[in-house]
Protein backbone atom coordinates (compact mmCIF):
# COMPACT_ATOMS: atom_id res chain seq x y z
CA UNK A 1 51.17 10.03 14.21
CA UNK A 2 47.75 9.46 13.68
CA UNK A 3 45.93 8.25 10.56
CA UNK A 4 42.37 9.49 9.97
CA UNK A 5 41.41 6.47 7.32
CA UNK A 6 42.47 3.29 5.82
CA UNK A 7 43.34 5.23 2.57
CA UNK A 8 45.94 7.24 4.62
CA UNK A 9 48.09 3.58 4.41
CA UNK A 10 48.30 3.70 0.62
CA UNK A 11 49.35 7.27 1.05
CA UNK A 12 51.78 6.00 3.67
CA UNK A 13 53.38 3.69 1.08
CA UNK A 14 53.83 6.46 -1.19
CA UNK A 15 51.30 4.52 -3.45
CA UNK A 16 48.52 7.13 -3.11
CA UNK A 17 49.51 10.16 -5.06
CA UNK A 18 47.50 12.27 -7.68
CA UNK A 19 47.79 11.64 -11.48
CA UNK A 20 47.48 14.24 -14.28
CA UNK A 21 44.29 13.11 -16.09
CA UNK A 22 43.32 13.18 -19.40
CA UNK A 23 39.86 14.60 -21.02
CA UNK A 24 37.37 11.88 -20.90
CA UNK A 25 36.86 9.85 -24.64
CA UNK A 26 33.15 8.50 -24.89
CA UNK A 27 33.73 4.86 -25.94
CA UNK A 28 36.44 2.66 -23.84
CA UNK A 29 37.43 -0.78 -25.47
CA UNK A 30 36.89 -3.80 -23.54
CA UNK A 31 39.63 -6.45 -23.20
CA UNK A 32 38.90 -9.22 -25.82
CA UNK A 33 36.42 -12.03 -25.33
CA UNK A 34 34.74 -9.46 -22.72
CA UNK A 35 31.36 -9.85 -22.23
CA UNK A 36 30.72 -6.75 -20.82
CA UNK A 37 30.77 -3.21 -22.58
CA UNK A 38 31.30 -0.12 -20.52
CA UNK A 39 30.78 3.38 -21.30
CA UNK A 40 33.13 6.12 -20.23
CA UNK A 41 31.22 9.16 -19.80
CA UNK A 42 33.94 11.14 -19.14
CA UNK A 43 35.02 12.98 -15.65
CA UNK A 44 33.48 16.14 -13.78
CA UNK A 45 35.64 18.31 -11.30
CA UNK A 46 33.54 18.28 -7.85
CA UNK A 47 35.17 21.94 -7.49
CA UNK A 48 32.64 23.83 -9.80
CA UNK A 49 29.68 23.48 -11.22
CA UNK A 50 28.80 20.87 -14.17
CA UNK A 51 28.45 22.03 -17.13
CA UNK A 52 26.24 20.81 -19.91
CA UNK A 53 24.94 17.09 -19.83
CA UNK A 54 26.42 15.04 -17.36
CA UNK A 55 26.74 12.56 -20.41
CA UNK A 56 28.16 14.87 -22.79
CA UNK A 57 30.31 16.67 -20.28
CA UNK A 58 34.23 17.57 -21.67
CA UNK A 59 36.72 18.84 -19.25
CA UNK A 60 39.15 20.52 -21.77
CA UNK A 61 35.58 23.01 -22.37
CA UNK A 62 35.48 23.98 -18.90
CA UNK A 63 36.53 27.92 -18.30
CA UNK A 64 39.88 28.37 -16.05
CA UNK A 65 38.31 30.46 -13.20
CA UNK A 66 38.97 30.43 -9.43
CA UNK A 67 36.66 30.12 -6.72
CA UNK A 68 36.86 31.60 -3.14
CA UNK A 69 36.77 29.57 0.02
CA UNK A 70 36.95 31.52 3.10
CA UNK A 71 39.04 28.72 4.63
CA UNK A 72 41.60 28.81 1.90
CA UNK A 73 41.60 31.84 0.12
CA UNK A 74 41.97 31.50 -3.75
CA UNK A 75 42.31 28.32 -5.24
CA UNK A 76 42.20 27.18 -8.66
CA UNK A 77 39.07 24.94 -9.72
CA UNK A 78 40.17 21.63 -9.80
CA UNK A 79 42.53 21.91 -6.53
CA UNK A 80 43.27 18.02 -5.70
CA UNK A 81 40.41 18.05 -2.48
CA UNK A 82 40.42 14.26 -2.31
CA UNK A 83 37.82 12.10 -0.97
CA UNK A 84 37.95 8.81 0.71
CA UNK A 85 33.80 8.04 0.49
CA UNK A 86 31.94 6.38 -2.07
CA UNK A 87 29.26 8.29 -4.11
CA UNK A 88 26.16 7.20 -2.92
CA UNK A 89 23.52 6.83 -5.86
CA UNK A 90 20.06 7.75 -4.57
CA UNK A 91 16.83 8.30 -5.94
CA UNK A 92 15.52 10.28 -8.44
CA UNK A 93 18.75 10.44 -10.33
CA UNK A 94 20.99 12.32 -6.96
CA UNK A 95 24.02 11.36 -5.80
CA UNK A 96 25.07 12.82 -2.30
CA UNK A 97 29.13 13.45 -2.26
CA UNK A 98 31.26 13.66 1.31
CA UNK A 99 34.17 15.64 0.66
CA UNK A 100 37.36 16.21 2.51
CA UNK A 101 37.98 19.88 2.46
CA UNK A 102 34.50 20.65 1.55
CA UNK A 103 31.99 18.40 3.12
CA UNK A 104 28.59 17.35 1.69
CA UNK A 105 27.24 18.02 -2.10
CA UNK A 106 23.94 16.39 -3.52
CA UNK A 107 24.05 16.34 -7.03
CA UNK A 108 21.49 15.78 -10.26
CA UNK A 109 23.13 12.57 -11.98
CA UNK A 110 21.14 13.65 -14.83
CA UNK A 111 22.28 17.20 -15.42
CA UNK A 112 25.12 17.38 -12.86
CA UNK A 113 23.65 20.27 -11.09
CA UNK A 114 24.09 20.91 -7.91
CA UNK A 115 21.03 20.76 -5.49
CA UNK A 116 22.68 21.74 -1.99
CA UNK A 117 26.25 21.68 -0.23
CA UNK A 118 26.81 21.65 3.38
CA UNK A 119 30.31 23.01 3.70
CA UNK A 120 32.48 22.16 6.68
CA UNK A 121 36.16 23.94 6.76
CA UNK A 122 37.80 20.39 6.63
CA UNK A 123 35.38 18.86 4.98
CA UNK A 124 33.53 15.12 5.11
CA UNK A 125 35.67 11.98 5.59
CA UNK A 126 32.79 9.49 6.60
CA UNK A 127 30.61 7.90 5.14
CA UNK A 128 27.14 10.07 5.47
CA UNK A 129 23.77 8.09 6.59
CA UNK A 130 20.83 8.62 4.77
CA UNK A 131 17.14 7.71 6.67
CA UNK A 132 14.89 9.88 4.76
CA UNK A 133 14.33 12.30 5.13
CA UNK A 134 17.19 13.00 6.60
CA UNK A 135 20.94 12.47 6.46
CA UNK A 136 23.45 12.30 9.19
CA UNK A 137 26.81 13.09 8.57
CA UNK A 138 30.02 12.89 10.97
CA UNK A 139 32.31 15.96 9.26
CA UNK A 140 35.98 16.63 10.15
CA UNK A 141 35.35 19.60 12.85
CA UNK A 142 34.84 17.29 15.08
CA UNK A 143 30.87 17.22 14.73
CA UNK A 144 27.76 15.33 13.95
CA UNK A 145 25.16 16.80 11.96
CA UNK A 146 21.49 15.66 10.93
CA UNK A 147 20.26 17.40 7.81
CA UNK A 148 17.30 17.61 5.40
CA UNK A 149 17.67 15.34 2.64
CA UNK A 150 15.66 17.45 0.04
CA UNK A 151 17.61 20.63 0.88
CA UNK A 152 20.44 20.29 3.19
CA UNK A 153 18.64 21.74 6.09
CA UNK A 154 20.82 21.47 9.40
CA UNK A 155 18.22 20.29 11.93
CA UNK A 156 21.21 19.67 14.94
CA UNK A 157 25.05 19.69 15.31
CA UNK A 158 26.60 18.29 18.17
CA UNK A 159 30.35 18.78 18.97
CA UNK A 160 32.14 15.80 19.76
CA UNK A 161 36.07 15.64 21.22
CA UNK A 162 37.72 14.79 17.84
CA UNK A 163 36.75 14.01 14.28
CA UNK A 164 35.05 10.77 12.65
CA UNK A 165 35.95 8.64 9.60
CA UNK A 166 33.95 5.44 10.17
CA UNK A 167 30.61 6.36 9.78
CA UNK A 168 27.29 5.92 11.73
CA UNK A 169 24.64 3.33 12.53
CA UNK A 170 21.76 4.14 14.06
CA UNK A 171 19.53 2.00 15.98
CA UNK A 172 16.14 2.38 17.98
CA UNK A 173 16.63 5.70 17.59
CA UNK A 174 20.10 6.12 18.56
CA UNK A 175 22.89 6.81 16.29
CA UNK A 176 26.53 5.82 16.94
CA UNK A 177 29.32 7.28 15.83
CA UNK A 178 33.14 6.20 16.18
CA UNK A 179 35.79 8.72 16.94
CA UNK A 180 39.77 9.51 16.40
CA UNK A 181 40.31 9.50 19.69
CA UNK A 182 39.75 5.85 20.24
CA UNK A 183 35.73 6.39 21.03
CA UNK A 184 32.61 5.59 20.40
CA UNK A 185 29.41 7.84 21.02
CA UNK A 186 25.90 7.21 21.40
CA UNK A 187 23.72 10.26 20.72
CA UNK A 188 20.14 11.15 20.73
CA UNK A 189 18.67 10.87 16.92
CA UNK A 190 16.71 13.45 17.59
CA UNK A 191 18.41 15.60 19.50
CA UNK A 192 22.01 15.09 18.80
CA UNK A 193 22.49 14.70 22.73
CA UNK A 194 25.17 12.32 23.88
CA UNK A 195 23.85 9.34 25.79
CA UNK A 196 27.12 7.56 26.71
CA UNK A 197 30.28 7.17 25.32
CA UNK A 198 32.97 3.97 25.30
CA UNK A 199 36.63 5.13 24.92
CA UNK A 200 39.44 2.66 24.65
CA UNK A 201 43.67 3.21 25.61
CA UNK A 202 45.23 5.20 23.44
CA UNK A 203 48.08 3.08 21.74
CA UNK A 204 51.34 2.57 23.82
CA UNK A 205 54.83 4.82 21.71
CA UNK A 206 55.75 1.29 20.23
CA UNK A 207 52.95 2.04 17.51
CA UNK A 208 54.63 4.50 15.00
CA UNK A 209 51.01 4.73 13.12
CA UNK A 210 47.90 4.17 13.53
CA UNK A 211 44.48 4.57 11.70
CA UNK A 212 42.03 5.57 15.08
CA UNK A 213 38.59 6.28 13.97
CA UNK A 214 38.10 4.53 10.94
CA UNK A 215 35.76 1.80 12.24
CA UNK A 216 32.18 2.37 11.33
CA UNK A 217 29.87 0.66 14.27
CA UNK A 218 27.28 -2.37 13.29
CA UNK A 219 24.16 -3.53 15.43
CA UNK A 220 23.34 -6.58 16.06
CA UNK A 221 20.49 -8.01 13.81
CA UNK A 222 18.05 -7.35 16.89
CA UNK A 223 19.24 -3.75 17.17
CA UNK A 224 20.14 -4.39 20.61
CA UNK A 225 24.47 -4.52 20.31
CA UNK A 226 26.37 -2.49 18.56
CA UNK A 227 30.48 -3.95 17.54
CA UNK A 228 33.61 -1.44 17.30
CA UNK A 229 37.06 -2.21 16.15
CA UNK A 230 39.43 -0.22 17.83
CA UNK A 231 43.03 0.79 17.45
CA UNK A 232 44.65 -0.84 20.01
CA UNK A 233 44.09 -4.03 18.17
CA UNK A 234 40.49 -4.36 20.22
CA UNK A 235 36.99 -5.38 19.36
CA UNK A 236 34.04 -4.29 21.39
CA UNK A 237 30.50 -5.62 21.98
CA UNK A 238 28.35 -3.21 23.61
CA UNK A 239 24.46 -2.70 25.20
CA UNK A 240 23.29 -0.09 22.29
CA UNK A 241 21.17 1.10 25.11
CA UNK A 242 23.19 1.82 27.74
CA UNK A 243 27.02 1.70 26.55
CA UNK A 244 27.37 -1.82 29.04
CA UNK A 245 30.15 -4.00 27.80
CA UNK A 246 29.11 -7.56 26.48
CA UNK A 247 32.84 -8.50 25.50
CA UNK A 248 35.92 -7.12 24.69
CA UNK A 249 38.20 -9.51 22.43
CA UNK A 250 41.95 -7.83 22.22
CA UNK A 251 44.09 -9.68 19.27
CA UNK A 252 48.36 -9.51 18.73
CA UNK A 253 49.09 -8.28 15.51
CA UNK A 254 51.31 -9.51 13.15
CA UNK A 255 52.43 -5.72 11.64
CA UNK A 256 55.15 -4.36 12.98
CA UNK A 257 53.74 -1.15 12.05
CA UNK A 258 49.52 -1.28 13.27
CA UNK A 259 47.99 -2.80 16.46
CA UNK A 260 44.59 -1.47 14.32
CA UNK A 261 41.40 -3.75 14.21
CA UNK A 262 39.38 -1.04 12.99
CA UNK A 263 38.77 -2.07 9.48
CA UNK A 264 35.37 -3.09 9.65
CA UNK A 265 33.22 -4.91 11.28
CA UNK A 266 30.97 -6.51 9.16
CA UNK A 267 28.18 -8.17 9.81
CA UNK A 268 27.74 -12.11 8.73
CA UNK A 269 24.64 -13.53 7.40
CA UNK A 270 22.25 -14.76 10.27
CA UNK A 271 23.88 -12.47 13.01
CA UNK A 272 26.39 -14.66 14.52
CA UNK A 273 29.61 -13.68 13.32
CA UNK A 274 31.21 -10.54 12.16
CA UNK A 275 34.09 -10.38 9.97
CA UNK A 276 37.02 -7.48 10.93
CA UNK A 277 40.56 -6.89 9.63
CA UNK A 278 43.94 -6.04 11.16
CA UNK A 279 45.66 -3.12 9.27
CA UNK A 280 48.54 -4.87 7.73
CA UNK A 281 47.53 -7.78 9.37
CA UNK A 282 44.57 -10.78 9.62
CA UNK A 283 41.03 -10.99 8.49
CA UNK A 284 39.37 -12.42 11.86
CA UNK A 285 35.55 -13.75 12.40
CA UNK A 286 34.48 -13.48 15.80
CA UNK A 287 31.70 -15.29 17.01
CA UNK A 288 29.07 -12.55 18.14
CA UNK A 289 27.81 -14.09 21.81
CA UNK A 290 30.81 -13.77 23.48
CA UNK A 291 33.99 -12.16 20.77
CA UNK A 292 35.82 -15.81 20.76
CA UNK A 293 37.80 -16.08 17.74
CA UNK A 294 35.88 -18.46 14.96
CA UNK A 295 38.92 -18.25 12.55
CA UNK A 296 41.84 -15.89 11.04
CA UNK A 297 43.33 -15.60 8.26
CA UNK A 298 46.79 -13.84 7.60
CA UNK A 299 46.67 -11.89 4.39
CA UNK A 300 48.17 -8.22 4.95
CA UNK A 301 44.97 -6.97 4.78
CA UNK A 302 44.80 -2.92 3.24
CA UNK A 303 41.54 -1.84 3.52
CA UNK A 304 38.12 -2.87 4.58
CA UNK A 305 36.99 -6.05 3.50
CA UNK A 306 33.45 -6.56 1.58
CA UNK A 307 30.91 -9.07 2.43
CA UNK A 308 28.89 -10.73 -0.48
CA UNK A 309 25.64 -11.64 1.74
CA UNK A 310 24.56 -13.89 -1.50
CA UNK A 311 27.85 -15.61 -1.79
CA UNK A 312 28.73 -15.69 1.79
CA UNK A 313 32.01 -14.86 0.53
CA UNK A 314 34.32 -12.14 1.81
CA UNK A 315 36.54 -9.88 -0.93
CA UNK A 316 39.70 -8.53 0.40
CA UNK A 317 42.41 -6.94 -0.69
CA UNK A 318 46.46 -6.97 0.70
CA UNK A 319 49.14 -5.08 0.94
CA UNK A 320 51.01 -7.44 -2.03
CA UNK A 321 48.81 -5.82 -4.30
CA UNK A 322 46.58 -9.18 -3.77
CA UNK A 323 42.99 -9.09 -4.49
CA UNK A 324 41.06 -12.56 -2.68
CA UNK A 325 37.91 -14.26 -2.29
CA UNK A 326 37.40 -15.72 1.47
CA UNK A 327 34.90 -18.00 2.37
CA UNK A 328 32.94 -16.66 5.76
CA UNK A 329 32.15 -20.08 6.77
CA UNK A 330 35.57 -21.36 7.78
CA UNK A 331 38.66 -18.37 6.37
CA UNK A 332 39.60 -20.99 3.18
CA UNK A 333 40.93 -18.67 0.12
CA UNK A 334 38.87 -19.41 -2.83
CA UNK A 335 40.65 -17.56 -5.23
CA UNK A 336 43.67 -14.94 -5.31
CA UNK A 337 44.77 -12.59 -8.30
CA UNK A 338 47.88 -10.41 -8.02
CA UNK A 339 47.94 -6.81 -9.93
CA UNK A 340 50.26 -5.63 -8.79
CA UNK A 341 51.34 -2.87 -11.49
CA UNK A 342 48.06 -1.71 -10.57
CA UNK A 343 49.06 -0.69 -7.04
CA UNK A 344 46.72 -1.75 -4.23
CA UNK A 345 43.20 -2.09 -4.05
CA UNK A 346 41.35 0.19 -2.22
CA UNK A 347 37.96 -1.68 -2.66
CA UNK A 348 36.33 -4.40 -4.09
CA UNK A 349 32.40 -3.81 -4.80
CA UNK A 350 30.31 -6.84 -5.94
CA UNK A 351 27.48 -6.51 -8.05
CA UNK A 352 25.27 -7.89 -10.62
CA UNK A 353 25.24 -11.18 -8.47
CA UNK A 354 28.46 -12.93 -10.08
CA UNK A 355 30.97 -9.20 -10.64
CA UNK A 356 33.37 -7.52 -8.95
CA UNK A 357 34.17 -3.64 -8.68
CA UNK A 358 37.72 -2.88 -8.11
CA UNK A 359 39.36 0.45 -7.59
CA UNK A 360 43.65 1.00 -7.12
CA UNK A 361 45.91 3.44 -5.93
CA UNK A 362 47.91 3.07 -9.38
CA UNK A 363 45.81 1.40 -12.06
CA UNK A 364 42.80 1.55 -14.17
CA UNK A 365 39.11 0.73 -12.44
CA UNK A 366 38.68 -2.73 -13.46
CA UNK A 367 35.65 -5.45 -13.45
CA UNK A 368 36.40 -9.14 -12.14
CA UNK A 369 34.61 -12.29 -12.19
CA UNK A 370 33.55 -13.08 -8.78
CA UNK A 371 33.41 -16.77 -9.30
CA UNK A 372 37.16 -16.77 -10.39
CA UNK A 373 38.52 -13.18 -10.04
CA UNK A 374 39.72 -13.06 -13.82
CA UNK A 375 39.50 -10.11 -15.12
CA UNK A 376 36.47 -9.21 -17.16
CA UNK A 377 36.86 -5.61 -18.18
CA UNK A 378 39.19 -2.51 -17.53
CA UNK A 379 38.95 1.15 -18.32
CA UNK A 380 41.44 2.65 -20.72
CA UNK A 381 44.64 4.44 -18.90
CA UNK A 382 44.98 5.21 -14.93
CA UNK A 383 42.52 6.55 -12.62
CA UNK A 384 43.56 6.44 -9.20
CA UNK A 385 41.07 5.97 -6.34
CA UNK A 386 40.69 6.09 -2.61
CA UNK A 387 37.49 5.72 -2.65
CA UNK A 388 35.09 3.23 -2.82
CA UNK A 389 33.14 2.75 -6.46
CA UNK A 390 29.44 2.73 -6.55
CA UNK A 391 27.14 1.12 -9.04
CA UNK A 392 23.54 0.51 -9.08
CA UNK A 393 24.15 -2.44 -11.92
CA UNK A 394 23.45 0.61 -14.44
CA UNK A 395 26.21 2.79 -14.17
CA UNK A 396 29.52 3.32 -11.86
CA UNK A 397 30.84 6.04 -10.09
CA UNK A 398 34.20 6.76 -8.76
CA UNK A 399 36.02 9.90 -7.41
CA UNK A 400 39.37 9.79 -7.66
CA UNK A 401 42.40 11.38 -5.81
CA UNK A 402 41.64 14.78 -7.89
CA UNK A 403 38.34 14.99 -6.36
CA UNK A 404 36.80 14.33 -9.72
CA UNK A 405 34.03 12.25 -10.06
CA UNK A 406 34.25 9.19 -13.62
CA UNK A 407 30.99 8.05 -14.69
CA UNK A 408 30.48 5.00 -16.69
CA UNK A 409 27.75 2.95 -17.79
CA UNK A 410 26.92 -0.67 -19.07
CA UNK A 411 25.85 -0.58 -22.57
CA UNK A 412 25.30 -4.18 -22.92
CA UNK A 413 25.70 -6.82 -20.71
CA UNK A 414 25.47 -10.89 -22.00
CA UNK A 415 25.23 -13.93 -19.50
């Protein structure tokens, strides 16, 4: 069986499902001796329009009407369309949504309204790339879109074999784009037409799961390779020009369940190391000339790591419900705190220089020193996330497993 994203594992472990949520309350206490006061401005369903202020809005006001899909018939607003992406906060107040089950929505963060939606029958499960004035955007139908930014204009679709869940990089004017099917394209970024394509061995029957697809691709600082994490427990270094292999750097995994080194890769300051995780399995660095192994680090990993560029620190979270700080130089844990009432973590977002963003499958959205991990804030009750917060050190967004989108914002913040 194939999985089409890391989130699918949490799923997997039965630690995924959908909560019954509450209407939003305005003002969310801290925890005490907190230095930092959050806002909770309540949640929106992504499955109608907003109504009234996006600060003021109140889901318990909202009518109980249906909408029609043609792909679904009748559902009720609110239907549980879940999304694995994080919102991604752009200018002039927008925020551009990738939905599973409905694809792309840009949004006024001011009013909530909505400006465009791209609509795909199975919707949007990678991240989208903006370069305006366009975004590109790998949907679930198996194609690769570029769009107008200001409208939602489709400029060129190109059919690939199967869908994408990683993302896309682009580079000298080619964008690539990983694939469920073990691949990775390189198309024309104006065109949309293919250029060449790597594809990797599926995964031998000893593999009951696996999460193909979900690797998004990073260039070299030069532009001139791009690295893939594959699911046959392979990274790739390849000519972004020409698709030419550079090295290929296969590593044993220590799951009995994944072979998957497909979460990530990440790019390390100064270009010569990335940083990619075994589902289940190690956090690796691999030395960017030639793949050899710089260090690794069993930890169980769950989900894609994050790199703090300013730190040089890696966040990471486990499968024991384990959320750590890694240095990149060298793999040594700085710091480790368990939650694990809270589920897992499905990701860890630093901001503000010295904070940490953490979403889980099972607990309440919670801020974390970075120096130490301790816990700094937490909102009120459960709110259970697949995705990825964002923040632009003003306010937070998260969609949950309802497809609902929490807003918060920092009232105060002392050093």
């Amino acid at each position: 069986m194939t999985l089409k994203n890391s989130a699918f594992l949490m799923g997997l472990l039965g630690l995924g499902a959908c909560a019954s949520l509450k209407a939003p309350s305005f003002i969310k206490p801290m925890t005490p001796n907190s230095s930092i006061q959050v806002r909770d401005l309540g949640a929106v369903s992504l499955s109608q329009d907003w109504m009234g202020s996006i600060y003021r809005a109140d889901r318990s006001a909202l009518p109980d009407k249906t909408v029609d899909y043609p792909w679904r018939g009748r559902a009720k607003v609110g239907a549980p369309i879940q999304s694995y992406v994080a919102p991604q906060i752009l200018s002039d107040n927008r925020v551009l949504l990738a939905l599973l089950g409905e694809g792309l929505q840009m949004r006024d963060l001011r009013t909530g309204a909505l400006i465009w939606k791209y609509l795909k029958p199975l919707g949007v499960g990678a991240r989208a790339l903006v370069l305006e004035p366009y975004v590109y955007v790998a949907n679930m139908n198996s194609e690769v879109s570029k769009l107008r930014l200001d409208n939602g204009e489709e400029q060129w679709t190109h059919k690939l074999n199967v869908e994408s869940t990683g993302g896309i990089a682009v580079a000298q004017g080619v964008l690539f784009v990983s694939t469920a099917d073990n691949a990775v394209w390189a198309l024309d970024e104006k065109t949309g037409n293919p250029i060449w394509t790597y594809r990797r061995p599926t995964p031998n029957t000893s593999v009951y799961w696996s999460l193909r697809g979900s690797s998004t691709p990073v260039l070299s600082i030069d532009g001139g390779r791009v690295f893939v994490g594959f699911a046959d427990g392979t990274a790739v270094a390849l000519r972004a020009q020409t698709g030419d292999v550079v090295w290929e750097r296969s590593l044993p995994s220590r799951s009995t369940l994944f072979k998957d080194f497909d979460l990530g890769p990440l790019m390390g300051k100064g270009g010569a190391q990335i940083f990619l995780a075994q589902a289940d399995g190690d956090l690796v660095s691999l030395n960017t000339a030639d793949g050899s192994v710089l260090w690794r680090r069993p930890l169980n990993v769950v989900a894609t790591p994050t790199y703090d560029t300013a730190r040089n620190l890696l966040f990471v979270a486990s499968l024991k419900g384990e959320i750590h700080a890694v240095s990149a130089n060298d793999g040594s844990v700085l710091w480790t705190q368990s939650a694990a009432r809270s589920g897992l973590a499905t990701s860890l977002v630093p901001f503000q220089k010295d904070k940490l963003l953490v979403t889980w499958t099972h607990g309440p959205l919670s801020i974390h020193s970075a120096d130490d991990g301790s816990k700094a804030w937490e909102s009120v009750g459960t709110l259970r996330s697949l995705a990825p917060a964002s923040t632009d050190d003003a306010r937070i967004l998260v969609l949950s497993t309802r497809n609902e989108l929490h807003r918060f914002a920092f009232e105060t913040l002392k050093d």
